[in-house]
Protein backbone atom coordinates (compact mmCIF):
# COMPACT_ATOMS: atom_id res chain seq x y z
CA UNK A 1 -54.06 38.51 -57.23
CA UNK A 2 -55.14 40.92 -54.68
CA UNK A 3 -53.15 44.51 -54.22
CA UNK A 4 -50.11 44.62 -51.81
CA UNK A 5 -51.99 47.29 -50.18
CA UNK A 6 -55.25 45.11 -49.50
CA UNK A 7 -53.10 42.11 -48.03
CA UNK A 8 -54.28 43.59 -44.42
CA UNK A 9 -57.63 43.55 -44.76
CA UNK A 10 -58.23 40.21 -46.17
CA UNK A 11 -56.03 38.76 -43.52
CA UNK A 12 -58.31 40.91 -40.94
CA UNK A 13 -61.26 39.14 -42.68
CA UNK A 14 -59.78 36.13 -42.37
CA UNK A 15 -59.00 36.92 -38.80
CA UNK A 16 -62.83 37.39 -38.00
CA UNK A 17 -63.56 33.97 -39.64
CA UNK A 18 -61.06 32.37 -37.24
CA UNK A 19 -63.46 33.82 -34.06
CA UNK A 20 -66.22 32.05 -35.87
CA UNK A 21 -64.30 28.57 -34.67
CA UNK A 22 -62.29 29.09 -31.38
CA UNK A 23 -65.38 27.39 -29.40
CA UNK A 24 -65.60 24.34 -31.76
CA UNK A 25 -62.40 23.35 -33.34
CA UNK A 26 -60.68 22.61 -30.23
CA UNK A 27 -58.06 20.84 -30.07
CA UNK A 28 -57.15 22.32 -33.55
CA UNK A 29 -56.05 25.76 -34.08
CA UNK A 30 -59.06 28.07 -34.60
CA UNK A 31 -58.00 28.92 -38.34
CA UNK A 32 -59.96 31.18 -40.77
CA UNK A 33 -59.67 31.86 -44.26
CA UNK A 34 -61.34 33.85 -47.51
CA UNK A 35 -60.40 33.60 -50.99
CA UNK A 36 -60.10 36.91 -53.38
CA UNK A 37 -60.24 37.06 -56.89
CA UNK A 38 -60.36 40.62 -58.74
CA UNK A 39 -60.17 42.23 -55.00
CA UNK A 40 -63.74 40.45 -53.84
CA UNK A 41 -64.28 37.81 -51.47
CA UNK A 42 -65.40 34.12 -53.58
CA UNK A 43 -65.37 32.29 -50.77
CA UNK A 44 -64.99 32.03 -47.03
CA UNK A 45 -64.58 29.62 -44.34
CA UNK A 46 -62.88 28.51 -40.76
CA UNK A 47 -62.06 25.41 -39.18
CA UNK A 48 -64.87 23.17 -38.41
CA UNK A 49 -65.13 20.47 -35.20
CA UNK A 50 -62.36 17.98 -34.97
CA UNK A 51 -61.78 15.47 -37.94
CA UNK A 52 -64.14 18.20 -40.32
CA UNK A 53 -63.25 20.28 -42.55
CA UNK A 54 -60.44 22.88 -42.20
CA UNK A 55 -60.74 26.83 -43.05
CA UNK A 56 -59.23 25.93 -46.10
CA UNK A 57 -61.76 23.35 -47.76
CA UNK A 58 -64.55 25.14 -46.22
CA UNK A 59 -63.76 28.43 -48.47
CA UNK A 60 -63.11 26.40 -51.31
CA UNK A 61 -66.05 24.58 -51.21
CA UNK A 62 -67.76 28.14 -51.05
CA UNK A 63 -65.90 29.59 -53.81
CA UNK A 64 -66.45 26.49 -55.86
CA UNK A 65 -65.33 27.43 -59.47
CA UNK A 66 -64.23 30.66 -58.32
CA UNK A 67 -61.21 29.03 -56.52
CA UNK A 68 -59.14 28.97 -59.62
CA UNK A 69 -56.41 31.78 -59.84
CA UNK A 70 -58.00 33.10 -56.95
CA UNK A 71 -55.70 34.52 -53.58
CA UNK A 72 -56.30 32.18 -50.51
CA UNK A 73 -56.13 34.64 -46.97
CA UNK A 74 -55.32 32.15 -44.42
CA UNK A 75 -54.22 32.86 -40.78
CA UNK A 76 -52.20 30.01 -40.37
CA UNK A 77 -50.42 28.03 -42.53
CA UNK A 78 -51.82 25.20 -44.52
CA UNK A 79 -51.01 22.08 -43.06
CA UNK A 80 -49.27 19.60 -44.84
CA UNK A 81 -49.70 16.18 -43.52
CA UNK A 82 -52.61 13.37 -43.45
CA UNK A 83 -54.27 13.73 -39.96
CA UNK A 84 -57.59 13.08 -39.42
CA UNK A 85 -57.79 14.84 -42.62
CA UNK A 86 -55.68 15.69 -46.06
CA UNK A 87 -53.67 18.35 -46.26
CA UNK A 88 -54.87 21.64 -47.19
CA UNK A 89 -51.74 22.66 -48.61
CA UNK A 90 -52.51 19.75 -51.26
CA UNK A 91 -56.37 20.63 -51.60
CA UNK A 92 -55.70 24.29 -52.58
CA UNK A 93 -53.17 23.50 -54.93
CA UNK A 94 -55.81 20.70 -56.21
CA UNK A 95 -58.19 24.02 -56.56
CA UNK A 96 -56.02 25.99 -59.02
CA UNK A 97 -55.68 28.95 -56.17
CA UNK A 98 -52.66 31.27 -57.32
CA UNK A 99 -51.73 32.67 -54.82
CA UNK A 100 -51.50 31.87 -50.62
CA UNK A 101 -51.13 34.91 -48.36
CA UNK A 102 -50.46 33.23 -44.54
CA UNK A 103 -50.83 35.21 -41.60
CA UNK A 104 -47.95 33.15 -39.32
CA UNK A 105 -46.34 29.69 -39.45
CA UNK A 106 -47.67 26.70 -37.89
CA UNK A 107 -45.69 25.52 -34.96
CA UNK A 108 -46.55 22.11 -35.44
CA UNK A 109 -43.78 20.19 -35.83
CA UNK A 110 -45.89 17.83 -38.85
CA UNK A 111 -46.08 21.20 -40.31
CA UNK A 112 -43.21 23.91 -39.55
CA UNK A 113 -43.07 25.41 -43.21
CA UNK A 114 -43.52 22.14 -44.88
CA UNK A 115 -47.05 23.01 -45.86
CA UNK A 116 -45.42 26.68 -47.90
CA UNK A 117 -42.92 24.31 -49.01
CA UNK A 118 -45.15 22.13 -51.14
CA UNK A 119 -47.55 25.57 -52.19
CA UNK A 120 -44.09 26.94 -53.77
CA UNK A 121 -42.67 23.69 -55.47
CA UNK A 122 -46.46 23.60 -57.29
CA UNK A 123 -46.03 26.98 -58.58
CA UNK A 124 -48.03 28.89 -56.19
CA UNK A 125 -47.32 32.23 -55.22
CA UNK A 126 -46.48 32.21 -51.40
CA UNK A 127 -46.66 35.56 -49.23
CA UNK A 128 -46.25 36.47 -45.70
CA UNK A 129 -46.30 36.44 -42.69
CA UNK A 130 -49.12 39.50 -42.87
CA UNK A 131 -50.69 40.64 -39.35
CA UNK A 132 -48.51 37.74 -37.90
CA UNK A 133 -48.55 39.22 -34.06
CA UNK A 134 -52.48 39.19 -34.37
CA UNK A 135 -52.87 35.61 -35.94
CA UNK A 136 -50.05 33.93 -33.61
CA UNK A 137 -52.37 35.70 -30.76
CA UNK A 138 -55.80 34.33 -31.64
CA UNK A 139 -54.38 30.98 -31.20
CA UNK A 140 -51.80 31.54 -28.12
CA UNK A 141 -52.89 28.42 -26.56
CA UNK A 142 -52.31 26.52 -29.43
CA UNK A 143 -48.70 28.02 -30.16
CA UNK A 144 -48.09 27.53 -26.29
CA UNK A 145 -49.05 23.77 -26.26
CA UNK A 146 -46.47 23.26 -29.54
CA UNK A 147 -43.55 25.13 -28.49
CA UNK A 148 -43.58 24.53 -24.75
CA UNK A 149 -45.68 21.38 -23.88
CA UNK A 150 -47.77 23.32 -21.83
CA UNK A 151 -51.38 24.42 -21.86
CA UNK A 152 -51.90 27.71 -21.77
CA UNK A 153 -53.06 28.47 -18.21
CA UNK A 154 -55.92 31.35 -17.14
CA UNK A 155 -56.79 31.43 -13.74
CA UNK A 156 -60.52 32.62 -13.50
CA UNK A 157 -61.36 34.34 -10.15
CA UNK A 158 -64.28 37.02 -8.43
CA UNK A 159 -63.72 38.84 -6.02
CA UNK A 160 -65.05 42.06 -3.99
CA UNK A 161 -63.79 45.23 -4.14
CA UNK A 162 -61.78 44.66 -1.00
CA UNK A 163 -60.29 41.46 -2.35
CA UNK A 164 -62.15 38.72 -0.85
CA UNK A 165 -63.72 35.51 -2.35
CA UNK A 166 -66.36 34.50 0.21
CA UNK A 167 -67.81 35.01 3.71
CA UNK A 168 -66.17 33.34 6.71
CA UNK A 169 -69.01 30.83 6.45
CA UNK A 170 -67.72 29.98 3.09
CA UNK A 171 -70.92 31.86 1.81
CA UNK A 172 -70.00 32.99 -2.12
CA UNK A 173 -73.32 33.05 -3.96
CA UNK A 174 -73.48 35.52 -5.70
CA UNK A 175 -70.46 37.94 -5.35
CA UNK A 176 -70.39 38.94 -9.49
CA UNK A 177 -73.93 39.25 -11.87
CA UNK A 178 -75.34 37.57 -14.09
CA UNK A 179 -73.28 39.07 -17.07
CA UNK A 180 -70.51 38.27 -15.08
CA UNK A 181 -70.90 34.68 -14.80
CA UNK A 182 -71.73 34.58 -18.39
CA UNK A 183 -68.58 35.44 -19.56
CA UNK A 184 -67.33 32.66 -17.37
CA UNK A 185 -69.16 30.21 -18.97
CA UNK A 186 -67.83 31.86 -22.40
CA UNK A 187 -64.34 31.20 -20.55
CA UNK A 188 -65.31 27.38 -20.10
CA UNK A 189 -66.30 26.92 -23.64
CA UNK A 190 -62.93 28.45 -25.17
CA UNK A 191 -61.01 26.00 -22.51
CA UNK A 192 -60.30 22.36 -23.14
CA UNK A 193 -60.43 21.63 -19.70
CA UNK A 194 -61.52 23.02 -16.40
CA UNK A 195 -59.58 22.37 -13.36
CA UNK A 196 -60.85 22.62 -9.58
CA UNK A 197 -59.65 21.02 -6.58
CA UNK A 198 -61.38 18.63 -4.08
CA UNK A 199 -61.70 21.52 -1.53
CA UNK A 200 -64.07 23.08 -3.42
CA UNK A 201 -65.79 20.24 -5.01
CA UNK A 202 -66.59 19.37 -1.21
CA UNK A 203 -67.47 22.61 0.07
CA UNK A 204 -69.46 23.89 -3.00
CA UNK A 205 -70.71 21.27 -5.28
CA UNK A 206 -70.30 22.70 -8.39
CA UNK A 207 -71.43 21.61 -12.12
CA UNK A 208 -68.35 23.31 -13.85
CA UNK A 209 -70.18 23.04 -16.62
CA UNK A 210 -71.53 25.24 -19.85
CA UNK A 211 -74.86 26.36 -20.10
CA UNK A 212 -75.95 26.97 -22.76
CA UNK A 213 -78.30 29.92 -21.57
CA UNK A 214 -75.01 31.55 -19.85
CA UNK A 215 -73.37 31.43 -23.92
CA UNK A 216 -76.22 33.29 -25.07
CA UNK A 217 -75.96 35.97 -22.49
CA UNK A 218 -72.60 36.09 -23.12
CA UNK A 219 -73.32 36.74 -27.04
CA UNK A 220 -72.50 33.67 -28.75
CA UNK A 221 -75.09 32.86 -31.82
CA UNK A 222 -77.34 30.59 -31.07
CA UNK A 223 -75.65 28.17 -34.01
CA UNK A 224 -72.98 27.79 -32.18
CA UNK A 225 -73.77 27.58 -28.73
CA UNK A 226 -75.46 24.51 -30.34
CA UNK A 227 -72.34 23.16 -31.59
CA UNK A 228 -70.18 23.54 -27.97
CA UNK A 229 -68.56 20.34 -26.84
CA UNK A 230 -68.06 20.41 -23.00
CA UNK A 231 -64.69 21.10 -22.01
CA UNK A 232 -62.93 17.75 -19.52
CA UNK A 233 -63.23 19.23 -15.95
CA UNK A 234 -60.04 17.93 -13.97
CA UNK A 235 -60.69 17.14 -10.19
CA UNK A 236 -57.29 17.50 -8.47
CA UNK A 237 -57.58 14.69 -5.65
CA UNK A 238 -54.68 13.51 -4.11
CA UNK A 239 -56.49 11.51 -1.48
CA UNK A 240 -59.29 10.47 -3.24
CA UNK A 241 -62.05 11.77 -1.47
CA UNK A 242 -64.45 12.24 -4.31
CA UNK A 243 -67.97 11.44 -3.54
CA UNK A 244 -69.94 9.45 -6.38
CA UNK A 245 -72.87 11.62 -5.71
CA UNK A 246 -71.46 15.03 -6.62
CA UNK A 247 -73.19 17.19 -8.53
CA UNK A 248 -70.71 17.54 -11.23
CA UNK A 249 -70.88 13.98 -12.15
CA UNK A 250 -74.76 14.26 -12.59
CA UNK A 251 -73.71 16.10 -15.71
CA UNK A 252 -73.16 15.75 -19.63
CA UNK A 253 -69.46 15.73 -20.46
CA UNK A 254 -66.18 13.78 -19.56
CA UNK A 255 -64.57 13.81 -15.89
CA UNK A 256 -60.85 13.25 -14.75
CA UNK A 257 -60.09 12.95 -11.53
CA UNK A 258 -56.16 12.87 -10.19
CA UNK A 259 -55.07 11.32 -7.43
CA UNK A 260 -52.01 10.01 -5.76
CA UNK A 261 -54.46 7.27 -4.25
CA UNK A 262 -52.75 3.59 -6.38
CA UNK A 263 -55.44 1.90 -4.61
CA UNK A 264 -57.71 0.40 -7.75
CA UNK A 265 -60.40 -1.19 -5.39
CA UNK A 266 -61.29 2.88 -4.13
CA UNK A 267 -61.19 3.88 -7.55
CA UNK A 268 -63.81 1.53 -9.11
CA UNK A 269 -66.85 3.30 -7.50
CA UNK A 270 -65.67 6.63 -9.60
CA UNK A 271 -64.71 4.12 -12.25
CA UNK A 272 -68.89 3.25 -12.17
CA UNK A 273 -69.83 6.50 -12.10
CA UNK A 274 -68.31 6.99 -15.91
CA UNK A 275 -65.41 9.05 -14.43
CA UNK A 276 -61.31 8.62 -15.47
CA UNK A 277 -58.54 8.43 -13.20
CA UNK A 278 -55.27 9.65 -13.36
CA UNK A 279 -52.41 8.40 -10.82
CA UNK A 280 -49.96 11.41 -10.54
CA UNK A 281 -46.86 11.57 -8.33
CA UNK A 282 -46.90 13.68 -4.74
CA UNK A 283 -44.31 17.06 -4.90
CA UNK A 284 -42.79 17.86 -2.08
CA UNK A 285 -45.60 19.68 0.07
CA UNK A 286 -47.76 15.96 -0.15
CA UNK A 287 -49.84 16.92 -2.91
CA UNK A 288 -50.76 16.51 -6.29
CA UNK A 289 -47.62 18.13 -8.76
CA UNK A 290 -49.07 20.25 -10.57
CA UNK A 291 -46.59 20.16 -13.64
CA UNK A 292 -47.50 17.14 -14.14
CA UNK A 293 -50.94 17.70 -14.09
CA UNK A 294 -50.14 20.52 -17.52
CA UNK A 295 -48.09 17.94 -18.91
CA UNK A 296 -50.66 15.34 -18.99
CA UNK A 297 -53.38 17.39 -20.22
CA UNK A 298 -50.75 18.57 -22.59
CA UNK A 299 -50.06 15.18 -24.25
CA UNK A 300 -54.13 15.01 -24.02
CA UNK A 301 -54.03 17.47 -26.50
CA UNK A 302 -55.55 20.59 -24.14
CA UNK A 303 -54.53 23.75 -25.58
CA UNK A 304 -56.27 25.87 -23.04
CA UNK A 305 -56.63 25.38 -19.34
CA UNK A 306 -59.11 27.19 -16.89
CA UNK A 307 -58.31 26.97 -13.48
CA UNK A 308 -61.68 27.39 -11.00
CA UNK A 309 -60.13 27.36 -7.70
CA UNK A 310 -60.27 28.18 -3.52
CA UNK A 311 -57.24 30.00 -2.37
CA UNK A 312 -54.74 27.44 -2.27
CA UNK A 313 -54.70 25.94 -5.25
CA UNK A 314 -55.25 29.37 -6.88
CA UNK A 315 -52.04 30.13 -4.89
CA UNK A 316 -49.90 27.26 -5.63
CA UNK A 317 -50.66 27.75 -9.26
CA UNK A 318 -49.04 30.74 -9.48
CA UNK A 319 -46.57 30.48 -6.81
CA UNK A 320 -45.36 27.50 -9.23
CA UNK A 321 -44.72 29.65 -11.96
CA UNK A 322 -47.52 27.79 -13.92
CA UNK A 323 -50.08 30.48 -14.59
CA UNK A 324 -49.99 32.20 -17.52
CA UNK A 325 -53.25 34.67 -17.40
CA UNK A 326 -55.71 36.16 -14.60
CA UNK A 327 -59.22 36.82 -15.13
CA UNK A 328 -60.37 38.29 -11.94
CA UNK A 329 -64.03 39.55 -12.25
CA UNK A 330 -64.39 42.60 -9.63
CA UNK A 331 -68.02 43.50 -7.63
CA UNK A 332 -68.81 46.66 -5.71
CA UNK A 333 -69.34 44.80 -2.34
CA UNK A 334 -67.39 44.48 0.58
CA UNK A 335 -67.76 41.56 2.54
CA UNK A 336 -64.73 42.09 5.28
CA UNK A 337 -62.11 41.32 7.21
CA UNK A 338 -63.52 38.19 8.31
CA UNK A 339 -63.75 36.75 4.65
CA UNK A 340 -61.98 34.91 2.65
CA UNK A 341 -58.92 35.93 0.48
CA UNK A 342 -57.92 35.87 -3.33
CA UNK A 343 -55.62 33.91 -2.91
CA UNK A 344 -53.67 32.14 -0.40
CA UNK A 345 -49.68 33.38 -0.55
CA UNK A 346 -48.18 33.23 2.80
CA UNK A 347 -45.55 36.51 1.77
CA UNK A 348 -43.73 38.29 4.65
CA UNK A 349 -42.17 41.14 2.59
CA UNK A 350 -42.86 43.46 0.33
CA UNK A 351 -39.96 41.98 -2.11
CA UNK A 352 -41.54 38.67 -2.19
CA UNK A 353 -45.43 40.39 -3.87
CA UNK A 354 -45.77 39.03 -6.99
CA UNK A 355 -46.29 41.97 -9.90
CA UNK A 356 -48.87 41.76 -12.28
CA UNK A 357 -49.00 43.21 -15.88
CA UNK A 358 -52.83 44.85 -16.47
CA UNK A 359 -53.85 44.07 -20.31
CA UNK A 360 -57.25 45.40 -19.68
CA UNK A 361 -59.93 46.31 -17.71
CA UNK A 362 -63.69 46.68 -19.05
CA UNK A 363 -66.79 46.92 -17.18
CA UNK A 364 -69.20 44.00 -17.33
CA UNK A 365 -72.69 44.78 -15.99
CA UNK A 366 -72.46 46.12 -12.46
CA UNK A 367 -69.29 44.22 -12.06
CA UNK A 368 -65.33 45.36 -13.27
CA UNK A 369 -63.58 42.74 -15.32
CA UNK A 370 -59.48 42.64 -14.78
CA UNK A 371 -57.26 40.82 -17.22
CA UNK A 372 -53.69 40.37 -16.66
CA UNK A 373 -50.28 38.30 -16.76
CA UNK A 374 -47.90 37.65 -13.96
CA UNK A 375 -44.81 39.52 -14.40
CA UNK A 376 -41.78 37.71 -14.54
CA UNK A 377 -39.08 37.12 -11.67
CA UNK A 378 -36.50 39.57 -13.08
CA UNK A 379 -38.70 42.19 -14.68
């Protein structure tokens, strides 16, 4: 078994693994893992596509012989129960590992310790949590979706320096570069589904799509830009003025439109075009309710949740409470007075601004990226 003092850095190697699989194990946890035996690495692995193999298997399968009485590094813990496949907890005991150091505990309710339960009644050794803040991070979506039946919500926006979004005209192309929009893209493929509204489906025509040329900008290996399932983009529709010909339907990749429209004879021309409705309740202001929206993609098993969005909706999401992370890309333009703003938040005083928490800002190309979190009501 490995060193006390060496627990870290296995469980950071293990950590990089899991990176390896947060664009193509969606909806599962992006989960990485290495075995040790005599303080080297024997085997390594992270959580292939949905119904594949887990982190587990895949390092065992590397390690081969070397699994037995070796120390499994694993950032989450083994799961337990017969999904779309065994339980991992069962196949390393099954490979004579000795030992299971876990980074955090899954809060799956099929799993919720169960999975260290069986490791310890079969005699393995069971350690941790080690470098649990950073493994519960690099699957916050995940642990979101499981503890509050909510997707985990970023709100992607650019912008120029003086805070607007577009010309009067409604003229937006291009306010950020090309690195820019490649780490939107990036933000696509890490997102289970993409939400827009029909305001800007109408006015811009967009693919909300991933490219695979924008991934490689962005500096994902080719291998796995290959493997990249599109994310569902959501059309939020309450009226149900969705026109079969738009762009976004030309596409590869699944579409779900919601609407408030019960009407089934206007929703078989969509139906044709290959697209999904959804029949969602009004709130109060005569539109689509946007918690119910999260819930539904929720139970749909959508983790993480970009939001691509004019004004209002940007606006509403947040005035709502429901937005959990910005991602505002920043140019060095001004386009005016005239143009269009961030967001649209009808505030008269100062008391009513919302705050904002800055987590980071890094330069991307020409262009200033700005990550934050709203800040609660009482902080």
């Amino acid at each position: 078994m490995a060193h006390q003092f060496n627990h870290a850095h296995f469980m950071q190697l293990a950590l990089e693994q899991a990176t390896s699989a947060q664009l193509i194990a969606r909806p599962n946890p992006a989960v990485g893992c290495v075995l040790v035996k005599q303080n080297k690495v024997v085997g390594a692995g992270f959580t292939q596509e949905a119904g594949a193999a887990h982190a587990e298997i895949m390092a065992i399968q590397a390690a081969a012989d070397n699994a037995l009485g070796a120390t499994a590094y694993v950032t989450l813990e083994p799961c337990s129960h017969y999904g779309r496949t065994s339980p991992c907890s069962l196949a390393l005991i099954e490979a004579g590992v000795a030992c299971v150091v876990y980074g955090c505990q899954d809060p799956n309710p099929k799993v919720a310790g169960e999975g260290l339960a069986k490791l310890r009644m079969a005699g393995v050794e069971v350690i941790g949590p080690v470098m649990q803040a950073q493994c519960e991070t690099s699957n916050q979506a995940f642990f979101q979706r499981m503890t509050r039946g909510k997707p985990y919500v970023i709100n992607k926006m650019a912008m120029s320096l003086d805070g607007r979004t577009a010309m009067e005209s409604g003229e937006s192309q291009w306010i950020t570069g090309p690195q820019a929009r490649a780490q939107v893209h990036l933000l696509r493929a890490q997102s289970c589904a993409v939400i827009t509204g029909i305001g800007s489906v109408l006015r811009d025509d967009p693919s909300m799509n991933v490219r695979a040329s924008e991934l490689l900008m962005s500096g994902v290996p080719d291998a796995t830009v290959k493997r990249v399932k599109q994310p569902l983009r959501v059309i939020l529709d309450s009226q149900l003025r969705m026109p079969v010909t738009a762009k976004l339907l030309q596409q590869s990749g699944p579409v779900l439109v919601v609407t408030c429209v019960t009407d089934l004879k206007r929703h078989q021309p969509l139906i044709e075009a290959g697209v999904e409705l959804l029949v969602c309740a009004l709130n109060d202001d005569a539109k689509v309710d946007l918690a119910a929206v999260l819930k539904a993609l929720s139970q749909r098993q959508c983790n993480q949740v970009l939001i691509e969005a004019g004004a209002g909706l940007s606006g509403a999401f947040l005035t709502e409470g429901l937005t959990d992370h910005l991602v505002v890309f920043m140019a060095p333009k001004l386009l005016g007075s005239k143009a269009k703003a961030l967001f649209n938040l009808p505030l008269d005083k100062m008391s009513q601004a919302h705050g904002l928490d800055i987590k980071q800002i890094t330069q991307v190309g020409y262009d200033w990226r700005i990550d934050a979190t709203p800040k609660s009501a009482d902080s």
